[in-house]
C-alpha atoms as a PDB file:
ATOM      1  CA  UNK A   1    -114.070  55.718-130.738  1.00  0.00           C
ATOM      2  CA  UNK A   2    -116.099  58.902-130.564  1.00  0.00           C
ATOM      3  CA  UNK A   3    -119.842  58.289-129.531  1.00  0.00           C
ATOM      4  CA  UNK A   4    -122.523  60.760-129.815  1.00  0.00           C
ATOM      5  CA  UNK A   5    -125.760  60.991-128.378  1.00  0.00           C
ATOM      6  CA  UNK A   6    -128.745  62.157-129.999  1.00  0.00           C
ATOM      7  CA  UNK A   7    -132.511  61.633-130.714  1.00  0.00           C
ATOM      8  CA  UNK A   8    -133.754  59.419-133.264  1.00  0.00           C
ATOM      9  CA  UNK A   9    -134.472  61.469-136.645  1.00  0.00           C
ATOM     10  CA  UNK A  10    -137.747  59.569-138.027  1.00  0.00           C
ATOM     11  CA  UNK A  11    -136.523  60.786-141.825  1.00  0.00           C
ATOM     12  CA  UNK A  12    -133.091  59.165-141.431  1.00  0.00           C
ATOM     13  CA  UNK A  13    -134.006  55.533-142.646  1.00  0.00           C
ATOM     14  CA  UNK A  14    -130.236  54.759-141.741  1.00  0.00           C
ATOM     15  CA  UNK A  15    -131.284  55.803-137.729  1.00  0.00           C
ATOM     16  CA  UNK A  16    -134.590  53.714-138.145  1.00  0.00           C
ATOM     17  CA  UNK A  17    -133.137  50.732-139.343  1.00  0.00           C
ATOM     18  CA  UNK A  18    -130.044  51.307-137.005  1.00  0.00           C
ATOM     19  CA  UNK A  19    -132.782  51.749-134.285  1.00  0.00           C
ATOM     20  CA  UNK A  20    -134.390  48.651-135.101  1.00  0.00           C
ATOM     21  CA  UNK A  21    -131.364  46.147-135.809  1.00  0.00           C
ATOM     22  CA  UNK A  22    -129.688  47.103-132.306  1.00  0.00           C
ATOM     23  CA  UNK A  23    -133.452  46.608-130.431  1.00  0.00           C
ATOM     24  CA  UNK A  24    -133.360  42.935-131.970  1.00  0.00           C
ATOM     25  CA  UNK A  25    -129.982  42.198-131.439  1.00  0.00           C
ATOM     26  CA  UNK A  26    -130.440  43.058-127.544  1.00  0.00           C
ATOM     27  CA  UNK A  27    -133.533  41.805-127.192  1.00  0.00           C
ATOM     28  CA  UNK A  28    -134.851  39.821-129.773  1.00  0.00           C
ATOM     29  CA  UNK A  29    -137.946  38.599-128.329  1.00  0.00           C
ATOM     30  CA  UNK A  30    -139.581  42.075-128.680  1.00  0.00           C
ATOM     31  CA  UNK A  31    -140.948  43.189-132.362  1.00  0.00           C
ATOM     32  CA  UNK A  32    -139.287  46.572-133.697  1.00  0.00           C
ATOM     33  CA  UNK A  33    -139.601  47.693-137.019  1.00  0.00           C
ATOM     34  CA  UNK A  34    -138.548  51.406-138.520  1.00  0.00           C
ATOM     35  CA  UNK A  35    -142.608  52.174-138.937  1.00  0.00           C
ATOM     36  CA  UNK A  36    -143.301  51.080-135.760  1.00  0.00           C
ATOM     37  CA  UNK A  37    -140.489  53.383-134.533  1.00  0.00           C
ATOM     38  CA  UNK A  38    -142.076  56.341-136.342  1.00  0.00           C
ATOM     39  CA  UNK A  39    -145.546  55.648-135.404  1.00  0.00           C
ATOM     40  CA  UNK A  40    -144.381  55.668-131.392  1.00  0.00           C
ATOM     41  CA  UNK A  41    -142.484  58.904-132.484  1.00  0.00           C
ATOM     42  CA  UNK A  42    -145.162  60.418-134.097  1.00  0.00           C
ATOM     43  CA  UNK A  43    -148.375  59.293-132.331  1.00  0.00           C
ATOM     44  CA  UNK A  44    -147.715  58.902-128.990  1.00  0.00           C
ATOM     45  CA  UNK A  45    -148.995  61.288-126.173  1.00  0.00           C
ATOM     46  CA  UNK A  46    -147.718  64.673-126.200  1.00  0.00           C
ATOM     47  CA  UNK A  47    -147.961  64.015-122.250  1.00  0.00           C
ATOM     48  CA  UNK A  48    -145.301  60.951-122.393  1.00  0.00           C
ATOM     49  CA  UNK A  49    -142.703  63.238-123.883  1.00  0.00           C
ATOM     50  CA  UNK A  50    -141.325  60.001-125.670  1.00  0.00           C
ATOM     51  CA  UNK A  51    -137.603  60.816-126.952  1.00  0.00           C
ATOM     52  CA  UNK A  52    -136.151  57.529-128.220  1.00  0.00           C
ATOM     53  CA  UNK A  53    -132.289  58.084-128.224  1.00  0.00           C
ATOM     54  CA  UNK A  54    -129.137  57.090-130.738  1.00  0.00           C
ATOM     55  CA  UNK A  55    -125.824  56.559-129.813  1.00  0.00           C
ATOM     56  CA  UNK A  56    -123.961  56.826-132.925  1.00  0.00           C
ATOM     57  CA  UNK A  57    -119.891  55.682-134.053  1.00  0.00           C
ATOM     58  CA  UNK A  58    -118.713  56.399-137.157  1.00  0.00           C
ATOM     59  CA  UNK A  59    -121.554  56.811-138.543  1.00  0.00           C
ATOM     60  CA  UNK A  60    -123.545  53.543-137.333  1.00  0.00           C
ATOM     61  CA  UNK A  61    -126.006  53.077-134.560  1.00  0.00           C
ATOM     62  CA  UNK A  62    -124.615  51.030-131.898  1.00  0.00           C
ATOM     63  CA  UNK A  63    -127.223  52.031-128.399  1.00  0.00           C
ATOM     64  CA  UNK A  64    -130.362  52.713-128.323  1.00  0.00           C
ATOM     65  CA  UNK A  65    -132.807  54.260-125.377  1.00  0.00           C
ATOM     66  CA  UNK A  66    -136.614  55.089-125.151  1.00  0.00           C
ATOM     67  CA  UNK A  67    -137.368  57.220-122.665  1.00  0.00           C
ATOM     68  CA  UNK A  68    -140.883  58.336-121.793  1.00  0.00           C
ATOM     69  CA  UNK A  69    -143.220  59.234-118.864  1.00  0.00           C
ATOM     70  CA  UNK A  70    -145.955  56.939-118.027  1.00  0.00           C
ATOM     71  CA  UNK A  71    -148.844  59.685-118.133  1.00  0.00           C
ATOM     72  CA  UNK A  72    -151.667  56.775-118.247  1.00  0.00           C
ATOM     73  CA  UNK A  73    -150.413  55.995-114.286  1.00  0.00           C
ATOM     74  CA  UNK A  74    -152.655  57.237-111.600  1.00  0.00           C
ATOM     75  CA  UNK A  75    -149.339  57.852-110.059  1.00  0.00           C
ATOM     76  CA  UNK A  76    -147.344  61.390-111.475  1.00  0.00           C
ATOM     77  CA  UNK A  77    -144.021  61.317-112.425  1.00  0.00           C
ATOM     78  CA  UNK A  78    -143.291  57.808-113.602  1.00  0.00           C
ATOM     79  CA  UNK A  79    -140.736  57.644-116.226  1.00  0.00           C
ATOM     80  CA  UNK A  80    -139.012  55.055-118.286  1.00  0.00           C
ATOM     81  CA  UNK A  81    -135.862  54.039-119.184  1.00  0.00           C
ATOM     82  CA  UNK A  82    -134.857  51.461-121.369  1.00  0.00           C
ATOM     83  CA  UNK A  83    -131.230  51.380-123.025  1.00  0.00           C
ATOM     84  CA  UNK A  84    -129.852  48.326-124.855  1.00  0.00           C
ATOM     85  CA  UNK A  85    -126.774  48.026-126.839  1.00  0.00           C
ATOM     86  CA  UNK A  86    -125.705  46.537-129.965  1.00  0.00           C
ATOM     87  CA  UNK A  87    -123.604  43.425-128.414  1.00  0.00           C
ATOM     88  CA  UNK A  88    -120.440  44.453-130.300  1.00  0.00           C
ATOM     89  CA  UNK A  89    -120.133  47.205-128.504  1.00  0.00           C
ATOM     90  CA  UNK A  90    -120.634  47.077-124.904  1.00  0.00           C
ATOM     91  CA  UNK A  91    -118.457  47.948-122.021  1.00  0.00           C
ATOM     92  CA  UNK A  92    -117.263  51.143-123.858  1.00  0.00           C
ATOM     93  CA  UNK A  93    -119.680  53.640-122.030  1.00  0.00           C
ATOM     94  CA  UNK A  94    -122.263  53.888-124.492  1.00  0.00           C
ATOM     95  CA  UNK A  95    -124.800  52.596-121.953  1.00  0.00           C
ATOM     96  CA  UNK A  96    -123.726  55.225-119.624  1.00  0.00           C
ATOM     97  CA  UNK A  97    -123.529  58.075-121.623  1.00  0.00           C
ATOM     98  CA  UNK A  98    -127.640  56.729-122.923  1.00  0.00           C
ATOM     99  CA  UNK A  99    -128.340  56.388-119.415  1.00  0.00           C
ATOM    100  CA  UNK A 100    -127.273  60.311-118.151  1.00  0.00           C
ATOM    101  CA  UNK A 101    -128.729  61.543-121.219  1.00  0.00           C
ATOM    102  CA  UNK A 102    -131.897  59.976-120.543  1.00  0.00           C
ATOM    103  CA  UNK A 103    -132.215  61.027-116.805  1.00  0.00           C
ATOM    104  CA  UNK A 104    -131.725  64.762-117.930  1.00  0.00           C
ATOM    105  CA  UNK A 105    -135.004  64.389-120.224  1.00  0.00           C
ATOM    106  CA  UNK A 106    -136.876  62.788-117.830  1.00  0.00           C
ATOM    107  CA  UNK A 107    -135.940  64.986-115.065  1.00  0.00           C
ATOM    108  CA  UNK A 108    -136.554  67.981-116.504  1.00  0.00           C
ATOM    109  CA  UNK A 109    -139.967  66.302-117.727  1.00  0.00           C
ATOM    110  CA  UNK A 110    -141.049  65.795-113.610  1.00  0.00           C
ATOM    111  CA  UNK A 111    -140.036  62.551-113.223  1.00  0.00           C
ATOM    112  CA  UNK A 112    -139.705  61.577-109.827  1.00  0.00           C
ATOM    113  CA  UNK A 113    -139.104  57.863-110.289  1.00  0.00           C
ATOM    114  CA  UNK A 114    -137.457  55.698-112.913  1.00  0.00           C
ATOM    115  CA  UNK A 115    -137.885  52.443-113.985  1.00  0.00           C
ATOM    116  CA  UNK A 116    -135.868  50.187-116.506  1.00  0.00           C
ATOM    117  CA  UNK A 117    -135.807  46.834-117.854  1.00  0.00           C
ATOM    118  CA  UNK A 118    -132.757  44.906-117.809  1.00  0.00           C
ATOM    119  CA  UNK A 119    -132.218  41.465-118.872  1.00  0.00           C
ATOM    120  CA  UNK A 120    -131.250  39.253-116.206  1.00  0.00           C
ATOM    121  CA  UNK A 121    -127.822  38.428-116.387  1.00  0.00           C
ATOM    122  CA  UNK A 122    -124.803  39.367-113.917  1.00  0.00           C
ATOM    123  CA  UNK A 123    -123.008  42.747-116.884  1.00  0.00           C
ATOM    124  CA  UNK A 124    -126.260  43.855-116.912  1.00  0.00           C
ATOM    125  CA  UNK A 125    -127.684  44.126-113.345  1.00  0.00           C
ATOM    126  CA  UNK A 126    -124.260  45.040-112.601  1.00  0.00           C
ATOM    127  CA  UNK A 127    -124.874  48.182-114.582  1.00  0.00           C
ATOM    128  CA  UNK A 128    -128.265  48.860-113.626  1.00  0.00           C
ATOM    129  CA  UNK A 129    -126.851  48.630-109.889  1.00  0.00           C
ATOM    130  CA  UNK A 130    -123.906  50.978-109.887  1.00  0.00           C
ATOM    131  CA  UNK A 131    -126.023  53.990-111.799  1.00  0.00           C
ATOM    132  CA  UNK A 132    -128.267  53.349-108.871  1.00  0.00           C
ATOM    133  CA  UNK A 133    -131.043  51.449-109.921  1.00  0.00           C
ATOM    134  CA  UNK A 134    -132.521  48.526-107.482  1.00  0.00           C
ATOM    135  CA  UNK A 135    -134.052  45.641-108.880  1.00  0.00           C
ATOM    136  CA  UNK A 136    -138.159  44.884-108.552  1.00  0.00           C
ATOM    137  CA  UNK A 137    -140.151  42.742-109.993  1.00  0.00           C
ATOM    138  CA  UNK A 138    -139.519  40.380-112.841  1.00  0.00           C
ATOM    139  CA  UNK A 139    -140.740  39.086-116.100  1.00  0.00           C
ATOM    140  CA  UNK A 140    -140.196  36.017-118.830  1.00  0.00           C
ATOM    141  CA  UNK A 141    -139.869  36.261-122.258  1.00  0.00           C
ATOM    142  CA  UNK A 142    -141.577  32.491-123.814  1.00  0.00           C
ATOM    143  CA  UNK A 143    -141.058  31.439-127.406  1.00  0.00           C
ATOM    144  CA  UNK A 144    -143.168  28.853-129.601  1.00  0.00           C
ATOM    145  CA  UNK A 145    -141.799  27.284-132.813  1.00  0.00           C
ATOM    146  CA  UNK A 146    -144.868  27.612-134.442  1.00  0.00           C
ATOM    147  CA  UNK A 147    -143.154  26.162-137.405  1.00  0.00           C
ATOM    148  CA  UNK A 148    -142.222  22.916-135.889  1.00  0.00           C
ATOM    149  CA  UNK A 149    -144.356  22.846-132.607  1.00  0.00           C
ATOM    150  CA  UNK A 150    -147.340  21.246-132.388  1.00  0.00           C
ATOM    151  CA  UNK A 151    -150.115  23.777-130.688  1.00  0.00           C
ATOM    152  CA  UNK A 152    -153.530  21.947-128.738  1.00  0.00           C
ATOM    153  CA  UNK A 153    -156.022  21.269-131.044  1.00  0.00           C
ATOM    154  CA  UNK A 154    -158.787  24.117-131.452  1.00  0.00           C
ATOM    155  CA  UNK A 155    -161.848  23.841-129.742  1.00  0.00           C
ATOM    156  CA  UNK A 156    -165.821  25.138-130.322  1.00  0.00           C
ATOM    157  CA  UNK A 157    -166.866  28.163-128.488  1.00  0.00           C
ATOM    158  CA  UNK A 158    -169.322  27.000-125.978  1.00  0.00           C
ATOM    159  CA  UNK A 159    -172.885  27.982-126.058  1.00  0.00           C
ATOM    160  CA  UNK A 160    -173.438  31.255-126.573  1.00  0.00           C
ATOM    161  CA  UNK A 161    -170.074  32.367-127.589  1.00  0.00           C
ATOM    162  CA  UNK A 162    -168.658  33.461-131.036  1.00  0.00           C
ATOM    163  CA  UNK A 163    -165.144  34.345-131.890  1.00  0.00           C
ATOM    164  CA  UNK A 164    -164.394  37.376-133.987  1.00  0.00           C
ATOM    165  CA  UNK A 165    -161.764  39.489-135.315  1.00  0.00           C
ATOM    166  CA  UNK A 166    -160.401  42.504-134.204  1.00  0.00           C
ATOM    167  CA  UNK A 167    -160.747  43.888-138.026  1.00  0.00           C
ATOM    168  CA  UNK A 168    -164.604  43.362-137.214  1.00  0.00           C
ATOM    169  CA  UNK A 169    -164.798  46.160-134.717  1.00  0.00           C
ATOM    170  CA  UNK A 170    -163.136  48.526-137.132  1.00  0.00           C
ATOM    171  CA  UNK A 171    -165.923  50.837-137.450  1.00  0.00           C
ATOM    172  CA  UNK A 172    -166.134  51.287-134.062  1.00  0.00           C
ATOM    173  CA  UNK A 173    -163.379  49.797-131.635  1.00  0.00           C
ATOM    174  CA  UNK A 174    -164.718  51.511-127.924  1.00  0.00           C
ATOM    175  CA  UNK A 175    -165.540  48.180-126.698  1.00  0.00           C
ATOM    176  CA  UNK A 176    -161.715  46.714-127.322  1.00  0.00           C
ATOM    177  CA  UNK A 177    -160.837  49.776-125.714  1.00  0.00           C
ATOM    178  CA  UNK A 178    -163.285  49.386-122.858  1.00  0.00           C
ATOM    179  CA  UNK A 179    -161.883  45.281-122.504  1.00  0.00           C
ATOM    180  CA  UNK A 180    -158.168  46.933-122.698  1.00  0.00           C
ATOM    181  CA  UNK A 181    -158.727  49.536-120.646  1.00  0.00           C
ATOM    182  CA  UNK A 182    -160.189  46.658-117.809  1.00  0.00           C
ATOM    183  CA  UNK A 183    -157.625  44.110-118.654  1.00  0.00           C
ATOM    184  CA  UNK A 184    -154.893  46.331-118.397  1.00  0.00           C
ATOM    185  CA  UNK A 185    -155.749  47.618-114.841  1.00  0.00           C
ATOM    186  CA  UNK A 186    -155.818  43.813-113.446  1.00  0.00           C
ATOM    187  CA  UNK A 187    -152.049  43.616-114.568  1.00  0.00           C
ATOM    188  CA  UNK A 188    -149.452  42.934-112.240  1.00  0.00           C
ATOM    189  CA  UNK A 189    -146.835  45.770-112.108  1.00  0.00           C
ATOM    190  CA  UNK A 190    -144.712  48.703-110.309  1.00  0.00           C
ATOM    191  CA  UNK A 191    -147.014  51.018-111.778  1.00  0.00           C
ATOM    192  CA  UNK A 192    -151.068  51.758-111.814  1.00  0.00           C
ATOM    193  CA  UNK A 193    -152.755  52.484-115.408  1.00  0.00           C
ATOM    194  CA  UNK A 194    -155.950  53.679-115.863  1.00  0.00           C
ATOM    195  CA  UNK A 195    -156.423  54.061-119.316  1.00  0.00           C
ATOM    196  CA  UNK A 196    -159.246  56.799-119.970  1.00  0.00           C
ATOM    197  CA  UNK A 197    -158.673  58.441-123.224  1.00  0.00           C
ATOM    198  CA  UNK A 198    -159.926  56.654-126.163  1.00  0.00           C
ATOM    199  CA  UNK A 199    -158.623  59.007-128.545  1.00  0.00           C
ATOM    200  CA  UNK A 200    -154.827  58.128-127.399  1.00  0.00           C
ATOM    201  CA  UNK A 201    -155.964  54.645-127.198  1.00  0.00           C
ATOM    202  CA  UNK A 202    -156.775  55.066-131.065  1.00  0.00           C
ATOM    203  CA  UNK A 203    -153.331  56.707-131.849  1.00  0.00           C
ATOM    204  CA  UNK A 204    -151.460  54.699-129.933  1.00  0.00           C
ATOM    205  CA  UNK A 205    -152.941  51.485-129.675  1.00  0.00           C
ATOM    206  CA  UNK A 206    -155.268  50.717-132.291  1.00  0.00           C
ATOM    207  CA  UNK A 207    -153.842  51.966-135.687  1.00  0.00           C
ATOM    208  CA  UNK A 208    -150.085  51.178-134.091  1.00  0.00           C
ATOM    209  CA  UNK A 209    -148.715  49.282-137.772  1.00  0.00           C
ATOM    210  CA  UNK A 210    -147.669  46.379-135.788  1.00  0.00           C
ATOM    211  CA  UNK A 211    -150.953  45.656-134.386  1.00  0.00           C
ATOM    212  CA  UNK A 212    -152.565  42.701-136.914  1.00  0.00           C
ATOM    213  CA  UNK A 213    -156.493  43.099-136.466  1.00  0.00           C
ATOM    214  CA  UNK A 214    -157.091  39.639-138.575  1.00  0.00           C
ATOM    215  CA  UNK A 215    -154.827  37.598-135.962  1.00  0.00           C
ATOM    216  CA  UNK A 216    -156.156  39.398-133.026  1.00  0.00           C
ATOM    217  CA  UNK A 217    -158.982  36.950-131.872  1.00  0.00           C
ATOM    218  CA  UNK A 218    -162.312  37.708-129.633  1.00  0.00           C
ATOM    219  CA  UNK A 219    -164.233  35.938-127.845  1.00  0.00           C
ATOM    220  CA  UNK A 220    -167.714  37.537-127.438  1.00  0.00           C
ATOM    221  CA  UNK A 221    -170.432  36.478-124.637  1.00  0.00           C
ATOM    222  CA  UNK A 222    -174.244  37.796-123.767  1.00  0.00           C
ATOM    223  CA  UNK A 223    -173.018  40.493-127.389  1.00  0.00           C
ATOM    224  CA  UNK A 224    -170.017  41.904-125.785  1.00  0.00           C
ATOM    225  CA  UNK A 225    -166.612  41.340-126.315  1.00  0.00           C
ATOM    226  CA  UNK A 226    -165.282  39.862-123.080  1.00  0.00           C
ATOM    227  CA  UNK A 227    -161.561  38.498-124.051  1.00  0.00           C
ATOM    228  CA  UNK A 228    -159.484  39.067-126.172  1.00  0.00           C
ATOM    229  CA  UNK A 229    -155.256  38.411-127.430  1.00  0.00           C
ATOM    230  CA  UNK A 230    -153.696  40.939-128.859  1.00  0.00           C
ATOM    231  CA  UNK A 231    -151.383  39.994-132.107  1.00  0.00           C
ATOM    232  CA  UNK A 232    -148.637  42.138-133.470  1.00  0.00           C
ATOM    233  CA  UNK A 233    -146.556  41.172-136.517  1.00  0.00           C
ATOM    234  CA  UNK A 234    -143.760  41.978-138.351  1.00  0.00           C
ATOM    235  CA  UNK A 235    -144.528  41.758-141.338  1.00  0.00           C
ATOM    236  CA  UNK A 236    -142.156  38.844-141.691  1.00  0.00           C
ATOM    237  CA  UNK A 237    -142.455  35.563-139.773  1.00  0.00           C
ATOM    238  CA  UNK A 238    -142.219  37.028-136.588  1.00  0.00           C
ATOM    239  CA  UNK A 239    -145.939  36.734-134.038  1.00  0.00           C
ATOM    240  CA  UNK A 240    -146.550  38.371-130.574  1.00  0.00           C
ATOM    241  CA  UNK A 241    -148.946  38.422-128.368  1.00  0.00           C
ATOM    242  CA  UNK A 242    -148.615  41.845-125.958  1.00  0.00           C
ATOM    243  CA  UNK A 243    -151.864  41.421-124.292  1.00  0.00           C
ATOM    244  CA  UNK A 244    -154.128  38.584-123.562  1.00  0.00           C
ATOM    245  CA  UNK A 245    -157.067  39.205-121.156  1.00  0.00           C
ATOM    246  CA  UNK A 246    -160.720  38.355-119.993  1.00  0.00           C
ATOM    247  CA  UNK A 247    -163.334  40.657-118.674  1.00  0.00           C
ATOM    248  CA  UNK A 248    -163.819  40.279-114.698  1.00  0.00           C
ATOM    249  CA  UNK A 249    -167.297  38.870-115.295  1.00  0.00           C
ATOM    250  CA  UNK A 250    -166.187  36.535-117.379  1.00  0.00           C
ATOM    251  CA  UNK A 251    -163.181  34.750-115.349  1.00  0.00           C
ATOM    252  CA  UNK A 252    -162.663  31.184-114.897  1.00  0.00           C
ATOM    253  CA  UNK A 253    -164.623  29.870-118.046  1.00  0.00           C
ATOM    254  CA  UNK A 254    -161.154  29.573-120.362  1.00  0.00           C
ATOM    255  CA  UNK A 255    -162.156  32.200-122.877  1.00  0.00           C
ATOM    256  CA  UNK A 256    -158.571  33.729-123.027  1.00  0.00           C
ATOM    257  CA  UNK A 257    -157.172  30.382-123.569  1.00  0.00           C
ATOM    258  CA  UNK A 258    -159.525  29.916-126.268  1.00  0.00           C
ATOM    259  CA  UNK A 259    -159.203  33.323-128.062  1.00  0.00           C
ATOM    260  CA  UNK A 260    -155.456  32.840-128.002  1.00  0.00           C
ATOM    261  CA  UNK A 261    -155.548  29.200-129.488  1.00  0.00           C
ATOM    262  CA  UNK A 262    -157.432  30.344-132.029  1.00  0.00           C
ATOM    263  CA  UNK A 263    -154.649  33.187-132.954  1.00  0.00           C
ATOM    264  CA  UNK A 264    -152.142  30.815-132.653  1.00  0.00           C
ATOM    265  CA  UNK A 265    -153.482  28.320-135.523  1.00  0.00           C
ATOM    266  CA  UNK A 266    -154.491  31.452-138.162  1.00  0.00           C
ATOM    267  CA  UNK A 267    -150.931  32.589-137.197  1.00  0.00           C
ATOM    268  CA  UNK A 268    -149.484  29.462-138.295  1.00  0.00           C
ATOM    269  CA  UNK A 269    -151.678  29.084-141.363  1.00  0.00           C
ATOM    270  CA  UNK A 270    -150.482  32.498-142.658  1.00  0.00           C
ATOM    271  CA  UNK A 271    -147.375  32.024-142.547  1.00  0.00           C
ATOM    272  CA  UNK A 272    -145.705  32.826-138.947  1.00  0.00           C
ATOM    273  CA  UNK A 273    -143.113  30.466-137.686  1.00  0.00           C
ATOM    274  CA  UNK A 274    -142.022  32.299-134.127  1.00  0.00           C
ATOM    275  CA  UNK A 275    -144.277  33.612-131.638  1.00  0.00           C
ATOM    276  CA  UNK A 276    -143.400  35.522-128.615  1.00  0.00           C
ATOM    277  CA  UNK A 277    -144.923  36.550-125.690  1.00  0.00           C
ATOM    278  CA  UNK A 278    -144.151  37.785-121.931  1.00  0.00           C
ATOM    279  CA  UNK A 279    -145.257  37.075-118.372  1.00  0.00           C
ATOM    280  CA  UNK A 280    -144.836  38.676-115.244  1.00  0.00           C
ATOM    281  CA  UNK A 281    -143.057  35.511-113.112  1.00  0.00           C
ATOM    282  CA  UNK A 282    -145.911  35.920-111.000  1.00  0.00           C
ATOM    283  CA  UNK A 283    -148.575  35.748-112.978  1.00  0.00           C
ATOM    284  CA  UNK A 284    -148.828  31.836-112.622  1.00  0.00           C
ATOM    285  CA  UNK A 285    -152.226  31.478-114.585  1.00  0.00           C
ATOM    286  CA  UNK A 286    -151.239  33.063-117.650  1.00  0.00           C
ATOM    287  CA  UNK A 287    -147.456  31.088-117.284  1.00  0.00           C
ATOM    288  CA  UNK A 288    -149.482  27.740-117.271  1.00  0.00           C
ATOM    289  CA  UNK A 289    -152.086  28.868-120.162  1.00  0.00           C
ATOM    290  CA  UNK A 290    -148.571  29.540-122.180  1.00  0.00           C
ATOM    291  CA  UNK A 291    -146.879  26.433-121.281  1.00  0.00           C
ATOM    292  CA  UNK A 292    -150.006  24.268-122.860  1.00  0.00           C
ATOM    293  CA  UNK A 293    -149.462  25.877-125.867  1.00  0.00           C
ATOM    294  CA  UNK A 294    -146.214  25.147-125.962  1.00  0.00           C
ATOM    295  CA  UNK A 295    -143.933  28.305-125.223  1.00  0.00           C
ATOM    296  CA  UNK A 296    -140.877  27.957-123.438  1.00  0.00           C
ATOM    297  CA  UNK A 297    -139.285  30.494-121.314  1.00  0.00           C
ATOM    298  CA  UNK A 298    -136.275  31.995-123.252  1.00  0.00           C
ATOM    299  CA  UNK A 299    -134.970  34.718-120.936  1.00  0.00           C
ATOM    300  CA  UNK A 300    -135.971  36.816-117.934  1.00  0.00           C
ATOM    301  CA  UNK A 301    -136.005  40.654-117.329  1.00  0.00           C
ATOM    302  CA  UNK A 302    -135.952  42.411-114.142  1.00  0.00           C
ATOM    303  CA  UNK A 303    -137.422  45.948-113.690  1.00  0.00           C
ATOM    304  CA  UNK A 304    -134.969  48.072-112.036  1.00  0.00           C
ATOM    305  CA  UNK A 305    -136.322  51.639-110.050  1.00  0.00           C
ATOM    306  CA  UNK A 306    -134.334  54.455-109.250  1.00  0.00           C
ATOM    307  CA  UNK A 307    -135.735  57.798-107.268  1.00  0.00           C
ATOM    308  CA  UNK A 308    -134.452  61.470-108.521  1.00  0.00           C
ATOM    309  CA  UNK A 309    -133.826  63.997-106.236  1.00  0.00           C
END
């Protein structure tokens, strides 16, 4: 079997949708679609010098990578690796041969540091560890049958708070991005954000096609938005939430919980039977916010850092 490596080609729908079917085969619990492909192709930061990688047999995808520089970090020369495999076709070297290719682009891009995601099970750390990667910190993926599950029931804002939808601030977003932007920061991670440019934000963030601004609920106190969960869909039946966060001055009065609930149920009424989520295994609060909804851990990841030079 001859494999060749080479970058995605957004106007191949065959490498889109080849893209896309090996991502969920992987990994399933993370949402992939061909336009969501394109719009990270096409939108995101000249500064991140995204390349998202194809390995290619006869014709058909079978490995995937994105590679990309973290330019948000306060820290230079973070980069990112992430290669996954379509399951049929592992231990043939396709990994490897994503892997070097990836390091060359990120190398010659300044990064000092790499860091990659790799589910946690003996083949793969086993990889990660003999191209010289060292396993960090780690994270759960959590699924709800929203189909079948039975979510809490939803509650009244208390006084002096409204929910809202995202698709209300669409004339002027800033203060999501200002609530991201805080939110963000307060994550647990390898790596420092600081997330400063709105415009990117826009590109990136906000008019990403995955991002659903009806599901994505907010809870607003004293007239500003202070949390908020983030809902991307498929277009399908498939719901995630990538970010769910409260403003520091807000902490400790359940807002998140109740911005999320209230995604959750308009999720279910239109139409969504999975939902999908992830938690840093430290991040106890959040863990036991998701586990009274009803999500159940369905696999772990660990992220796995390697120094160049």
């Amino acid at each position: 079997m001859t494999v060749m490596i080479r970058e995605l080609r957004p106007d191949v729908p065959a490498d889109l949708e080849g893209f896309a079917r090996v991502r969920h085969l992987a990994l399933p619990y993370i949402l992939v679609t061909p336009d969501s492909l394109v719009h990270d192709l096409t939108r995101m930061h000249p500064d991140a010098h995204y390349r998202p990688l194809v390995a290619v047999a006869d014709g058909e995808v079978i490995g995937t990578a994105q590679v990309h520089l973290s330019h948000e970090s306060t820290e230079p020369g973070q980069g990112n690796v992430n290669v996954y495999v379509h399951p049929g076709h592992t231990r043939r070297g396709v990994g490897t041969l994503l892997v070097r290719a990836a390091e060359e682009h990120m190398a010659t891009h300044g990064a000092a540091r790499l860091h990659s995601w790799v589910l946690d099970e003996p083949g793969n750390r086993a990889f990660a560890r003999s191209h010289g990667y060292r396993p960090s910190r780690s994270a759960y993926f959590l699924r709800l049958d929203l189909a079948n599950g039975t979510l809490p029931p939803l509650q009244d804002p208390p006084p002096g708070v409204e929910l809202r939808r995202a698709s209300d601030y669409a004339d002027d977003p800033r203060p999501l991005f200002e609530l991201d932007a805080e939110t963000t920061a307060d994550e647990p991670g390898d790596v420092d954000f600081e997330f400063t440019d709105y415009e990117a934000w826009l590109e990136e963030t906000w008019r990403h096609p995955l991002l659903d601004l009806e599901l994505t609920s907010v809870a607003v106190a004293d007239g500003r938005p202070a949390a908020f969960t983030a809902a991307r869909t498929d277009g399908g039946t498939r719901y995630s939430t990538g970010m769910t966060g409260t403003a520091r001055a807000f902490r400790g009065r359940g807002l998140a919980k109740l911005a999320k609930n209230d995604s959750l149920h308009r999720a279910r009424a239109a139409g969504y039977t999975e939902a999908f989520t992830g938690n840093d295994t430290g991040n106890a609060p959040m863990i036991a916010i998701n586990e009274w909804f009803g999500y159940e851990v369905c696999a772990t990841e660990v992220r796995h850092v390697r120094e160049l030079g």
